[in-house]
PDB file of N, CA and C in Angstrom:
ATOM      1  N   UNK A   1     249.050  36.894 -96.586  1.00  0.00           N
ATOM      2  CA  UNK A   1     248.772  35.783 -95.698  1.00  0.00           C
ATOM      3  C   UNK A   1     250.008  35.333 -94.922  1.00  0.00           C
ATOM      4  N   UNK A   2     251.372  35.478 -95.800  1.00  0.00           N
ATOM      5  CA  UNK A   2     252.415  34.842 -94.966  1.00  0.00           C
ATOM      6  C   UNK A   2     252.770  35.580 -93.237  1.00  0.00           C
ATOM      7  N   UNK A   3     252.622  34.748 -92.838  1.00  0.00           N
ATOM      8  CA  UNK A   3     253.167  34.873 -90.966  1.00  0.00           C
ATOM      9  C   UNK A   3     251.383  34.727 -90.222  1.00  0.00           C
ATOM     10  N   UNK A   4     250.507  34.915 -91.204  1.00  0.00           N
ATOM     11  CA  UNK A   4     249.070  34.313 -90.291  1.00  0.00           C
ATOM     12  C   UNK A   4     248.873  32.815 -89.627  1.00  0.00           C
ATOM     13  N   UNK A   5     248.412  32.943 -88.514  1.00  0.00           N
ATOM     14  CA  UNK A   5     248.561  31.627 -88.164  1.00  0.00           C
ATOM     15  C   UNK A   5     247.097  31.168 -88.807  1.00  0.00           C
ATOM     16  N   UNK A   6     246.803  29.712 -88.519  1.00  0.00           N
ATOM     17  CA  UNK A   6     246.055  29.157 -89.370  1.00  0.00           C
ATOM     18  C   UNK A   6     245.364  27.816 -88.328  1.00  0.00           C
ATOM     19  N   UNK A   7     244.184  27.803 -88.007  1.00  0.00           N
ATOM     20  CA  UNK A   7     243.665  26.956 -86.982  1.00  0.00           C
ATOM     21  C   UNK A   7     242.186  26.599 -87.498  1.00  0.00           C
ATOM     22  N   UNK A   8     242.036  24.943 -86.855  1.00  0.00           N
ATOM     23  CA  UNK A   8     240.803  24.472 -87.432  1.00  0.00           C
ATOM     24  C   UNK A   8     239.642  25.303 -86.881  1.00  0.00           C
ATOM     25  N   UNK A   9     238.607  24.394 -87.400  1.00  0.00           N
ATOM     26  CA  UNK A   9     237.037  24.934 -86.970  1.00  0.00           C
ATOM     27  C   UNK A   9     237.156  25.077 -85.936  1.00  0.00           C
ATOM     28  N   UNK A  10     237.750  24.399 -84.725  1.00  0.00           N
ATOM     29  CA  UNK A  10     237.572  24.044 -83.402  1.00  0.00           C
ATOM     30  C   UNK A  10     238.384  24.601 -82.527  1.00  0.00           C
ATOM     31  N   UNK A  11     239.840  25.352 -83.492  1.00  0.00           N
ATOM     32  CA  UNK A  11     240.490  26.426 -82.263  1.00  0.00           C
ATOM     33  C   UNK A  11     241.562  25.198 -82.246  1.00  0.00           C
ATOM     34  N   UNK A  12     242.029  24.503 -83.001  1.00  0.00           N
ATOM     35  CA  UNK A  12     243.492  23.722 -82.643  1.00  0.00           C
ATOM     36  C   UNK A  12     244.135  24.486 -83.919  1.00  0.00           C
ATOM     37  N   UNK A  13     245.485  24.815 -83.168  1.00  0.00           N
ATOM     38  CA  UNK A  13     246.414  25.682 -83.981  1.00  0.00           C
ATOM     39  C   UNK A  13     247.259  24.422 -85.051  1.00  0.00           C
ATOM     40  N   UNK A  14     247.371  24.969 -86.208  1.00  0.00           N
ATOM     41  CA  UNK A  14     247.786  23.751 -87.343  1.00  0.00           C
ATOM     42  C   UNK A  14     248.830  24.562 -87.265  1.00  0.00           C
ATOM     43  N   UNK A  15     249.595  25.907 -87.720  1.00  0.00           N
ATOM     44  CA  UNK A  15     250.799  26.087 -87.957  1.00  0.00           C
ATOM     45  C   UNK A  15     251.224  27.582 -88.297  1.00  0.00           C
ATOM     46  N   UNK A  16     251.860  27.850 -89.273  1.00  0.00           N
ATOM     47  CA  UNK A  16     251.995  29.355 -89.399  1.00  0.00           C
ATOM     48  C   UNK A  16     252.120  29.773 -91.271  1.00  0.00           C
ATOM     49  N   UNK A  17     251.315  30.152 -91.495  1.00  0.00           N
ATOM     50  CA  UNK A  17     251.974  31.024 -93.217  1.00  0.00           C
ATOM     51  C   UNK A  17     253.018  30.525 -93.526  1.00  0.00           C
ATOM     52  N   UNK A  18     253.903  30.042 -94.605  1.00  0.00           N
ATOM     53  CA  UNK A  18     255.054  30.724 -94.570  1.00  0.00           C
ATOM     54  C   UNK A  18     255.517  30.778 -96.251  1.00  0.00           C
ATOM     55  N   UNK A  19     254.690  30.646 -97.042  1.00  0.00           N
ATOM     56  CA  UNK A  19     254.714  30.552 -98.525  1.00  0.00           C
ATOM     57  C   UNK A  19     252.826  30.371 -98.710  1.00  0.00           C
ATOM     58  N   UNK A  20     252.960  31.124 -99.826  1.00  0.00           N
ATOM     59  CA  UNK A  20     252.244  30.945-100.890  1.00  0.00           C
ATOM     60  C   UNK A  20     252.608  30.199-102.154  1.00  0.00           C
ATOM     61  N   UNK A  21     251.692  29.060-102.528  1.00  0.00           N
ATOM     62  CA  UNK A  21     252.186  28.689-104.351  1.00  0.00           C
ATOM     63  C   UNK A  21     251.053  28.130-104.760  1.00  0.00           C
ATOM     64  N   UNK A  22     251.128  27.783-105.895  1.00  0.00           N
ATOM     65  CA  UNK A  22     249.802  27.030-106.558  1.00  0.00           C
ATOM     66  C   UNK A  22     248.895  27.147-105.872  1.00  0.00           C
ATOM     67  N   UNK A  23     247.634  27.937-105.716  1.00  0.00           N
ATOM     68  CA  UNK A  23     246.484  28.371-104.859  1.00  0.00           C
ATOM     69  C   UNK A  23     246.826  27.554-103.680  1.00  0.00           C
ATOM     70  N   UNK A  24     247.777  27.788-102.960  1.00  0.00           N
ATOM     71  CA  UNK A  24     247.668  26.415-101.510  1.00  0.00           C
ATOM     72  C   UNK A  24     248.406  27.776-100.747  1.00  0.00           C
ATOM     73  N   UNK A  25     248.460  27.842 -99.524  1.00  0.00           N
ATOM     74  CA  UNK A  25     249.591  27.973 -98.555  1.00  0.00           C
ATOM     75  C   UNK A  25     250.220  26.793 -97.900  1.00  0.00           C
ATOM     76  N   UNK A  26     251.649  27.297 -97.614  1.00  0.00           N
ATOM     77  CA  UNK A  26     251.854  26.382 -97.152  1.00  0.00           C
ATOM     78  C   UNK A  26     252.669  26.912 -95.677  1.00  0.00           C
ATOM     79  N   UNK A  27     252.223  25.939 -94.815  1.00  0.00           N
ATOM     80  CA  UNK A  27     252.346  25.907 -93.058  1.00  0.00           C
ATOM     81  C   UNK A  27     253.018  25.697 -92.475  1.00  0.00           C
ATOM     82  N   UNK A  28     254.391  26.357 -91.734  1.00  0.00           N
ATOM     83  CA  UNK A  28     255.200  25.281 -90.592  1.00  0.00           C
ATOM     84  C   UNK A  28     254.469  24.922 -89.693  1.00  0.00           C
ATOM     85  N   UNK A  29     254.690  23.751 -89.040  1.00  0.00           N
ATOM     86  CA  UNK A  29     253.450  23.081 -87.612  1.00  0.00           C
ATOM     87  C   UNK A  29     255.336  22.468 -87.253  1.00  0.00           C
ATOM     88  N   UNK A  30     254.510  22.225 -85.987  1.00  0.00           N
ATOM     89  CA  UNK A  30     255.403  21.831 -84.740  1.00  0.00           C
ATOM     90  C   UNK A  30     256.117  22.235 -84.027  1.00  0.00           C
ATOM     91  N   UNK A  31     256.520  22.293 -82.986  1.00  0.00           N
ATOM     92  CA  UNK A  31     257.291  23.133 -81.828  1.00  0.00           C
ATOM     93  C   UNK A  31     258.545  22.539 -82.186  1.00  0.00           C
ATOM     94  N   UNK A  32     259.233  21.661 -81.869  1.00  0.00           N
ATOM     95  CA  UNK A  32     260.263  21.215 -81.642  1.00  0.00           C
ATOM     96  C   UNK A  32     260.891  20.658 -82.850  1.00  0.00           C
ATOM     97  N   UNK A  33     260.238  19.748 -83.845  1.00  0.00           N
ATOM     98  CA  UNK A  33     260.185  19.042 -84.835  1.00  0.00           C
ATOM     99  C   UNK A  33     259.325  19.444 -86.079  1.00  0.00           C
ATOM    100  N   UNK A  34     260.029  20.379 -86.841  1.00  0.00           N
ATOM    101  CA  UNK A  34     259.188  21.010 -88.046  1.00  0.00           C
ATOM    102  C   UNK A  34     259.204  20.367 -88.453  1.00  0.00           C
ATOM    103  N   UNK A  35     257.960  20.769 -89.571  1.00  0.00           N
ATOM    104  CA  UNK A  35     257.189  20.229 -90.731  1.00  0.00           C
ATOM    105  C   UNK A  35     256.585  21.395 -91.755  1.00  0.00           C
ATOM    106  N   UNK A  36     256.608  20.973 -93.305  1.00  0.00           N
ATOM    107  CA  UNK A  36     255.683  22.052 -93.430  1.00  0.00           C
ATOM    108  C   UNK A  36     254.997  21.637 -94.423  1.00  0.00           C
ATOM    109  N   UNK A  37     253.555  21.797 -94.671  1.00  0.00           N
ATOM    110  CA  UNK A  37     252.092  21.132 -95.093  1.00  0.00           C
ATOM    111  C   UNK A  37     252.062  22.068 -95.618  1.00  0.00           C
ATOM    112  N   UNK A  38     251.036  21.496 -97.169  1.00  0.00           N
ATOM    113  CA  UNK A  38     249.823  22.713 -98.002  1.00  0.00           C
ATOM    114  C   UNK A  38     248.578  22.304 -97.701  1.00  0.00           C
ATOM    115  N   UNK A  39     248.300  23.301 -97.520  1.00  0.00           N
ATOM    116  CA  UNK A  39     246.365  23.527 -97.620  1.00  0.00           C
ATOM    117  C   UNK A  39     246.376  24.395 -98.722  1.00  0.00           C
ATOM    118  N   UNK A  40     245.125  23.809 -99.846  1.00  0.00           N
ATOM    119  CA  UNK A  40     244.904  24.837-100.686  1.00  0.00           C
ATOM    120  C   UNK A  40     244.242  25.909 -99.976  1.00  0.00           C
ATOM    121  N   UNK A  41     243.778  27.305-101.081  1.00  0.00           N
ATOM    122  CA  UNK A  41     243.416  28.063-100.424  1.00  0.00           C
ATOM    123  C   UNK A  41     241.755  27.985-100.407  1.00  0.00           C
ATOM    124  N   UNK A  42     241.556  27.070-100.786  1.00  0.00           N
ATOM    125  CA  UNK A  42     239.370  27.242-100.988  1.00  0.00           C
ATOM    126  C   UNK A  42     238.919  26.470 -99.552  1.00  0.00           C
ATOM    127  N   UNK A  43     240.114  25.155 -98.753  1.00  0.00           N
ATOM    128  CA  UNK A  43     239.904  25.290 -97.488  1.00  0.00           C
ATOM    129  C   UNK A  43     239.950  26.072 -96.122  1.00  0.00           C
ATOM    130  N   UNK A  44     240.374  27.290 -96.808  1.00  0.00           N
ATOM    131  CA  UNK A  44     240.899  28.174 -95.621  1.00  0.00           C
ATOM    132  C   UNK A  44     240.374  29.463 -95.668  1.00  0.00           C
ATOM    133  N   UNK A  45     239.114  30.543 -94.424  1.00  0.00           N
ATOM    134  CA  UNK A  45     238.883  31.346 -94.616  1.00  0.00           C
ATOM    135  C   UNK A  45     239.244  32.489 -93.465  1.00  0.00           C
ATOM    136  N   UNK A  46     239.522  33.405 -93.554  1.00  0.00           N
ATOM    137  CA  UNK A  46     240.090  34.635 -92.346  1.00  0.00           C
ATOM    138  C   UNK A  46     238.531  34.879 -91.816  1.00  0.00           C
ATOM    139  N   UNK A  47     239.041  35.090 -90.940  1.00  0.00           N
ATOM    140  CA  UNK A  47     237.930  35.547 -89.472  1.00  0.00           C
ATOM    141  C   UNK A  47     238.879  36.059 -88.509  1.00  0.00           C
ATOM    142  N   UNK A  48     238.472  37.284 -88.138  1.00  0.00           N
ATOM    143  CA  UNK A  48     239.288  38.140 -87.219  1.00  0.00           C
ATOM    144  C   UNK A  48     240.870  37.890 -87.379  1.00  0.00           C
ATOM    145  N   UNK A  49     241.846  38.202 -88.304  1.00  0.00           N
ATOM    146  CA  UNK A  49     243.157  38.280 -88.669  1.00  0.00           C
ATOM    147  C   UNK A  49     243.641  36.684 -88.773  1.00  0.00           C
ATOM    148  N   UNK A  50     242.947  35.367 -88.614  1.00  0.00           N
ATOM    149  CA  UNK A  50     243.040  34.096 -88.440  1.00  0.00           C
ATOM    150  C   UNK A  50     242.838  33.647 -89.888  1.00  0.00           C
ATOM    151  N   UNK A  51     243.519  32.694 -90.038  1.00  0.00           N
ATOM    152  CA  UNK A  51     242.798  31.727 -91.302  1.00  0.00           C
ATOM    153  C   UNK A  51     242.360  30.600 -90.207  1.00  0.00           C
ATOM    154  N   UNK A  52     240.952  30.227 -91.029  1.00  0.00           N
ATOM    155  CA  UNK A  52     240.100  29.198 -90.530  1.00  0.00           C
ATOM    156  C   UNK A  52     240.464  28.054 -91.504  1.00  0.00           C
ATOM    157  N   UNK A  53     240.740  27.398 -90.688  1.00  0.00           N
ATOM    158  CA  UNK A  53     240.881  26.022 -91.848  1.00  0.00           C
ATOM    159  C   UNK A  53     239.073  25.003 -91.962  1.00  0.00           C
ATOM    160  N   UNK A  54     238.709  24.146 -92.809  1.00  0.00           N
ATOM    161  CA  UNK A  54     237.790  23.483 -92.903  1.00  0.00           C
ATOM    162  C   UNK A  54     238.020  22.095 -92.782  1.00  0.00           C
ATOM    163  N   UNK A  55     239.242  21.669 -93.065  1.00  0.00           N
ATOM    164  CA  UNK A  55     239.565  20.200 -92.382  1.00  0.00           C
ATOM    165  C   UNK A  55     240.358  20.572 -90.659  1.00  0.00           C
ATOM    166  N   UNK A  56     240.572  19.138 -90.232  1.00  0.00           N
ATOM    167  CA  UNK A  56     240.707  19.041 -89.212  1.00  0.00           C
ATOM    168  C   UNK A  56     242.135  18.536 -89.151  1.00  0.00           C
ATOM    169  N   UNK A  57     243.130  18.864 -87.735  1.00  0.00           N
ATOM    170  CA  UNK A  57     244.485  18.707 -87.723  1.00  0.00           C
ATOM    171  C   UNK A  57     244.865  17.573 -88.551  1.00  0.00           C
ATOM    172  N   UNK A  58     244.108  16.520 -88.050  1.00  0.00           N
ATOM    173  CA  UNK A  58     244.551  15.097 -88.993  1.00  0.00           C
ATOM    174  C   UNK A  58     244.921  14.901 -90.218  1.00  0.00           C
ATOM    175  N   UNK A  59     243.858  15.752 -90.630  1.00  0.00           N
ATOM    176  CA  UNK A  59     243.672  15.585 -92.224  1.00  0.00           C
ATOM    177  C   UNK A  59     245.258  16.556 -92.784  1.00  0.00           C
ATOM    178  N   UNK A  60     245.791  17.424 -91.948  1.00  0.00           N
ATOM    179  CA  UNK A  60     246.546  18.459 -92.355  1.00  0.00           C
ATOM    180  C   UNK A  60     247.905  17.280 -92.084  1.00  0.00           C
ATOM    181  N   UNK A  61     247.984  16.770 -90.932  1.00  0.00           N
ATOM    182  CA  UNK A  61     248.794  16.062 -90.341  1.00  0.00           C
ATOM    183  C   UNK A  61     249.308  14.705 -91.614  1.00  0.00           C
ATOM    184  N   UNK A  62     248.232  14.479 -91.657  1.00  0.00           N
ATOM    185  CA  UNK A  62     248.380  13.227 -92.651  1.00  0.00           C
ATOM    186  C   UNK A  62     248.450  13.744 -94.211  1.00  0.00           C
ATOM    187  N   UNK A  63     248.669  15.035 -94.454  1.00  0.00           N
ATOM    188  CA  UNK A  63     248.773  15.450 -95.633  1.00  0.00           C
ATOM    189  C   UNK A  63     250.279  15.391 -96.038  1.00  0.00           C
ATOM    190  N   UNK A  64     250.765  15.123 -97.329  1.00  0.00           N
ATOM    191  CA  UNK A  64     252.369  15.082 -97.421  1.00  0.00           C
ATOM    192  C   UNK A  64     252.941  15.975 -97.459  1.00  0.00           C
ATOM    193  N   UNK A  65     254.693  16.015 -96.609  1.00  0.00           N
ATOM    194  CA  UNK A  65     255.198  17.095 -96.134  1.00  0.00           C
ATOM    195  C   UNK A  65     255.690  17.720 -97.756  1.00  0.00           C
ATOM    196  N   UNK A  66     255.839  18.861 -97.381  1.00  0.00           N
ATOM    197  CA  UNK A  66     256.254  19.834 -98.812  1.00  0.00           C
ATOM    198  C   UNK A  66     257.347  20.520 -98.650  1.00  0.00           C
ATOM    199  N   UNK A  67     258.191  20.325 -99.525  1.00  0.00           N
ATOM    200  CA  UNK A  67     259.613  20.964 -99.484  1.00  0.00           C
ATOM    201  C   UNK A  67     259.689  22.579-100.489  1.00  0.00           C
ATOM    202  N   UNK A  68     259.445  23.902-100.315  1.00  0.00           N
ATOM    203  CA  UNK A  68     258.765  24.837-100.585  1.00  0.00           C
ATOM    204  C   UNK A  68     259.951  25.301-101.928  1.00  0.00           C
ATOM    205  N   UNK A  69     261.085  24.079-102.516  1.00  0.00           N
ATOM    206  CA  UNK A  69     261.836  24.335-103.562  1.00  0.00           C
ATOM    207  C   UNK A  69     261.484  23.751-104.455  1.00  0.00           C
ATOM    208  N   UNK A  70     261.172  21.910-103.755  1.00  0.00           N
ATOM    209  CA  UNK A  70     260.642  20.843-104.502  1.00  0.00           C
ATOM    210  C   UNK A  70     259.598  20.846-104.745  1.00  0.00           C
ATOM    211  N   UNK A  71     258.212  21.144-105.254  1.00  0.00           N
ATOM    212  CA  UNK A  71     256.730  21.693-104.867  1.00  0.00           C
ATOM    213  C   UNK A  71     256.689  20.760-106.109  1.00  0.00           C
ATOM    214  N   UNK A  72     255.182  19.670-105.139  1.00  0.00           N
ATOM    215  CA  UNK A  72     254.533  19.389-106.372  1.00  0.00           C
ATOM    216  C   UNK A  72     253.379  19.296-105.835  1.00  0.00           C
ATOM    217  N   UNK A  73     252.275  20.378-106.212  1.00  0.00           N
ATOM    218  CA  UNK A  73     250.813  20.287-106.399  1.00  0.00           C
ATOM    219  C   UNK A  73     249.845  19.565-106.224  1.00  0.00           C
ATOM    220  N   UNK A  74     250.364  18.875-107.182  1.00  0.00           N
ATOM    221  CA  UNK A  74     249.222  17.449-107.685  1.00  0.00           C
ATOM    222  C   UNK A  74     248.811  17.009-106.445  1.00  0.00           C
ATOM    223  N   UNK A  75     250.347  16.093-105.712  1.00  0.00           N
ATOM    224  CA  UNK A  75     249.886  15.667-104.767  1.00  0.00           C
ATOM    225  C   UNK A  75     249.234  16.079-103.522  1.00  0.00           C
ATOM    226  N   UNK A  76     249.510  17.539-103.243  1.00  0.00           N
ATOM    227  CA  UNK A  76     248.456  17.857-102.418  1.00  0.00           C
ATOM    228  C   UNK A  76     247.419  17.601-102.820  1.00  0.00           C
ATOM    229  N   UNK A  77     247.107  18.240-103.606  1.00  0.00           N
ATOM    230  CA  UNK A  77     245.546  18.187-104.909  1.00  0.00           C
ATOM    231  C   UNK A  77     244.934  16.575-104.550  1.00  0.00           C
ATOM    232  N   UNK A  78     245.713  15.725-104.840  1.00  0.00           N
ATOM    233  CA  UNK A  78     245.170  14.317-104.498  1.00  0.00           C
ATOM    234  C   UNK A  78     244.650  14.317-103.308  1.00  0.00           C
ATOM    235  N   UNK A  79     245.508  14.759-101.920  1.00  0.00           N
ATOM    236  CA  UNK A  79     245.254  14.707-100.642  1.00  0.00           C
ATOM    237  C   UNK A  79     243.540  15.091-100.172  1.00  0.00           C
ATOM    238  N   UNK A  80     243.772  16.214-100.627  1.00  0.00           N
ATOM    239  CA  UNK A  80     242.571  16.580-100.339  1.00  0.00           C
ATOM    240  C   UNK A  80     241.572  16.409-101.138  1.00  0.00           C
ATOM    241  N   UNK A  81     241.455  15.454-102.318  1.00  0.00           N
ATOM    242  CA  UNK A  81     240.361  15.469-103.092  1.00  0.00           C
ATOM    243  C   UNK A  81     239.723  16.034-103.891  1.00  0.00           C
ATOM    244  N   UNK A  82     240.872  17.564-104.670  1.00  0.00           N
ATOM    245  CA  UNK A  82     240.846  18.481-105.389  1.00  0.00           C
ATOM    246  C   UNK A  82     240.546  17.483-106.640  1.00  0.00           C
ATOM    247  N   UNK A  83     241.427  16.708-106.985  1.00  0.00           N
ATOM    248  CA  UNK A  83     241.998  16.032-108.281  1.00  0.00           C
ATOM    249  C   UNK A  83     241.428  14.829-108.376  1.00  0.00           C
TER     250      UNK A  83
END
């Protein structure tokens, strides 16, 4: 999966691969001003070399940023309503 880009239902680009951990990937987003987000992986399905995401930018946007040394799970898990 790492270097796939990753875009909602609707064709807005959220970000790029760039780790795998705890069933999530996790995403750089932003041009100018990185960031980098987890989506687990049960929201996200490939269609033509793409991951499809099932939430929407917001929800990714407003998810807490993840530091891919410091990793803690849970709280994604909370974010999205896994936990």
């Amino acid at each position: 999966m790492q270097g796939q880009d990753v875009v909602t239902s609707d064709d807005q680009k959220l970000g790029t691969v760039i780790a795998e951990r705890d069933d999530c990937v996790v995403i750089e987003t932003g041009h100018v001003f990185k960031s980098k987000h987890a989506i687990p992986k049960s929201f996200l399905h490939e269609h033509d070399g793409v991951l499809r995401a099932t939430v929407t930018k917001d929800v990714v946007d407003d998810s807490p940023k993840v530091d891919i040394e410091n990793w803690d799970g849970e709280i994604v898990r909370l974010h999205y309503g896994i936990d």
